[in-house]
Protein backbone atom coordinates (compact mmCIF):
# COMPACT_ATOMS: atom_id res chain seq x y z
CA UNK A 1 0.00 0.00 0.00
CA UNK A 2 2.87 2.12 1.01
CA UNK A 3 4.59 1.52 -1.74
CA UNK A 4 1.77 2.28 -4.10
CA UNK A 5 1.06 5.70 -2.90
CA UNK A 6 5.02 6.48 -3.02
CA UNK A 7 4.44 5.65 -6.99
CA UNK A 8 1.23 7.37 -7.30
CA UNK A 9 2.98 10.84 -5.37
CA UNK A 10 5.67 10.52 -8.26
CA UNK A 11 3.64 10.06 -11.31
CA UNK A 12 1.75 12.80 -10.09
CA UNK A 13 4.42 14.96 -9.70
CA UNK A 14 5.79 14.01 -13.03
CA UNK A 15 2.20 14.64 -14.41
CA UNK A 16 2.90 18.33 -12.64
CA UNK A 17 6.12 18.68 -14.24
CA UNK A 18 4.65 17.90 -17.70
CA UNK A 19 1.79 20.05 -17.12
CA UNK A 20 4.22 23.26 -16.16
CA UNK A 21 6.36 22.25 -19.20
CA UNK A 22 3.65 22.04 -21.82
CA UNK A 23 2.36 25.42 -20.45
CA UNK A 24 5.83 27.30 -20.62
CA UNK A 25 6.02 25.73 -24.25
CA UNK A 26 2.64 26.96 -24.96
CA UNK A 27 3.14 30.65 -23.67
CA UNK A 28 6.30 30.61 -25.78
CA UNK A 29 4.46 30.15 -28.98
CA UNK A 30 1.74 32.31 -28.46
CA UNK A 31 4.57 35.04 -27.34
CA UNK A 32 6.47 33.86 -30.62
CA UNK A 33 2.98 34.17 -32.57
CA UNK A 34 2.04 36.98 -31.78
CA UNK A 35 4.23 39.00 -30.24
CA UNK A 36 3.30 41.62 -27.23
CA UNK A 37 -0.22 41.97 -28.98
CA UNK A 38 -2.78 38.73 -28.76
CA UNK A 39 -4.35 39.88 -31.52
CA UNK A 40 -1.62 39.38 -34.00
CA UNK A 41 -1.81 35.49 -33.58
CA UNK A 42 -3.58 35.17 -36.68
CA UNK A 43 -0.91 36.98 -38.87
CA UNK A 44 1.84 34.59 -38.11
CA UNK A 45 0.47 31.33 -37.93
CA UNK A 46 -1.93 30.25 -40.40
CA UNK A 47 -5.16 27.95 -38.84
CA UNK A 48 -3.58 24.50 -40.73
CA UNK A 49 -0.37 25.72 -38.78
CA UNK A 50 -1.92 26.23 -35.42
CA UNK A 51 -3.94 22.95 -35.51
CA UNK A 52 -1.07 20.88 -36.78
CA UNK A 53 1.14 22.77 -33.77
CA UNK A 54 -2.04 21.48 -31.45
CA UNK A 55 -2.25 18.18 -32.88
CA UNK A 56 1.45 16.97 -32.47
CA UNK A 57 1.38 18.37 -29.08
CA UNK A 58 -1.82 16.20 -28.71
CA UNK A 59 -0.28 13.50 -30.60
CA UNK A 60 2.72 13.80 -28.13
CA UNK A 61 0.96 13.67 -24.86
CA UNK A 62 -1.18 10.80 -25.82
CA UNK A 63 2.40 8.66 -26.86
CA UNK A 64 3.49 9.78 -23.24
CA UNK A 65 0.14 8.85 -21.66
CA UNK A 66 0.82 5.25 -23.48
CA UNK A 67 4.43 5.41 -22.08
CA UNK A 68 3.47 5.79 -18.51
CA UNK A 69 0.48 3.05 -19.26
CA UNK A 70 3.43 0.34 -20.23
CA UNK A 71 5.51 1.45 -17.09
CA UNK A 72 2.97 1.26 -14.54
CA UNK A 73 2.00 -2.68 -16.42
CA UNK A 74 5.52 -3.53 -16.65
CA UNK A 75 5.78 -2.40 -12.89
CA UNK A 76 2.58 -4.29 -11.81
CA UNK A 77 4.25 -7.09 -13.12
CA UNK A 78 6.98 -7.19 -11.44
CA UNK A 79 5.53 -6.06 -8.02
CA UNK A 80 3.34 -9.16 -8.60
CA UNK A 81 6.14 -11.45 -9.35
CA UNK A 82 7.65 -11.00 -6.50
CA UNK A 83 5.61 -11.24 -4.50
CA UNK A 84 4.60 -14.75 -5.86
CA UNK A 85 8.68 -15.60 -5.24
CA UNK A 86 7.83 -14.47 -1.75
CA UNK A 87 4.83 -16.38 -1.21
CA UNK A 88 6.71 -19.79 -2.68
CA UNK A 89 9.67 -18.88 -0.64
CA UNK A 90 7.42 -18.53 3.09
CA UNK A 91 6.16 -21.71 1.46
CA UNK A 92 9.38 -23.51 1.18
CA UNK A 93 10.79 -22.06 5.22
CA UNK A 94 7.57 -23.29 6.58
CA UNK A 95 7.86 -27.22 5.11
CA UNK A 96 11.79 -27.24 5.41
CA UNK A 97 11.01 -26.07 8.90
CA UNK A 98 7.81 -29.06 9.56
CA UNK A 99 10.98 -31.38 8.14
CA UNK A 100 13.39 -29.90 10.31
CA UNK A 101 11.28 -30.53 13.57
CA UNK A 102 10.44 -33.59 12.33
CA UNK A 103 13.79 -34.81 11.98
CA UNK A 104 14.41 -33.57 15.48
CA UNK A 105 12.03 -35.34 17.05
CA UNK A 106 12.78 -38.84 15.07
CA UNK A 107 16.30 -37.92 16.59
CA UNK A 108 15.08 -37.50 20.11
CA UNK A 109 13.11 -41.42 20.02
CA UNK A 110 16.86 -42.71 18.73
CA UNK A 111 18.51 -41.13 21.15
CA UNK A 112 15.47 -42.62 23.64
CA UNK A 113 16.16 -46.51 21.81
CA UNK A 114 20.08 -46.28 21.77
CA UNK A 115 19.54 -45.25 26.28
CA UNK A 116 17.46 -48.18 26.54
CA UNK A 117 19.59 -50.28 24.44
CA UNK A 118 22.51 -49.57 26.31
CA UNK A 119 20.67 -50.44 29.66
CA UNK A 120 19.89 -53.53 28.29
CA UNK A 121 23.27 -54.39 27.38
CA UNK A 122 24.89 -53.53 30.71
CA UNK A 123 21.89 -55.93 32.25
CA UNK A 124 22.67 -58.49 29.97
CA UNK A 125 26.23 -57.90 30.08
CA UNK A 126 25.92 -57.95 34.13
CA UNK A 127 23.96 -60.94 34.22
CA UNK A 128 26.18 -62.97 31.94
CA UNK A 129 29.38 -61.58 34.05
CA UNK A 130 27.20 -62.83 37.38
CA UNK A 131 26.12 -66.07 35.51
CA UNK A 132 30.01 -66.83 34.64
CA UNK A 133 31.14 -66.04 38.58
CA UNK A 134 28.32 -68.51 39.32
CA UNK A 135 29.71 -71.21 37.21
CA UNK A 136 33.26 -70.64 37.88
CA UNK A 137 32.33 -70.96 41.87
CA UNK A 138 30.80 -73.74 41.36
CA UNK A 139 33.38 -75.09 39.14
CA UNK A 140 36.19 -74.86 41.70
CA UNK A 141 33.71 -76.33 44.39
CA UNK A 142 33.68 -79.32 42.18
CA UNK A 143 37.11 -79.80 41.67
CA UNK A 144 38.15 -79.11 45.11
């Protein structure tokens, strides 16, 4: 929104600036034409001359009107495909971030197996340790 007024305030002003040009230009000819008198327009321009004047002027602002008509599409454009690359790229955080915690949490139950297998081996490791005292004890009982 912000940005659209800030392009809006300068196309105005630009618009401004053309106006205040095409006026200067215009009090220039009619100075040229007729001098310090208004009235002596008609002696140095003939009507053919002062439409043909009018209608490249015309002709001119209409080609400029088309101008800022392509900029502002060729702007939209772009505003709009960015903001599609932003959209895909919130897109793309948000699932590499669902895979992320997912991949911590598949980490965390590992981490929970590997505890309880290592429990279990010290048990079993414990039990066969107690199991082989037994049987050596009773081993040298025997032979004694």
């Amino acid at each position: 929104m912000l940005m659209t007024s800030i392009v809006w305030i300068g196309r105005i002003q630009q618009n401004k600036n053309h106006l205040i040009l095409y006026m200067s230009e215009y009090k220039q000819l009619l100075d040229e034409a007729t001098g310090p008198n208004p009235s002596n327009i008609y002696q140095k321009f003939t009507p053919e001359q002062v439409i043909d004047i009018l209608s490249s002027q015309y002709n001119d602002r209409i080609n400029l009107l088309s101008t800022q008509q392509n900029l502002l599409s060729k702007q939209t454009s772009i505003i709009n495909s960015k903001e599609d690359e932003l959209k895909e790229q919130s897109e793309n955080l948000e699932r590499l971030g669902d895979r992320l915690f997912t991949q911590k949490r598949v980490i965390v139950y590992d981490e929970k197996d590997d505890v309880y297998n290592q429990r279990m081996i010290q048990f079993l490791k414990m039990s066969m340790f107690a199991m082989s005292l037994v049987i050596a004890i009773l081993v040298y009982k025997k032979n004694k």
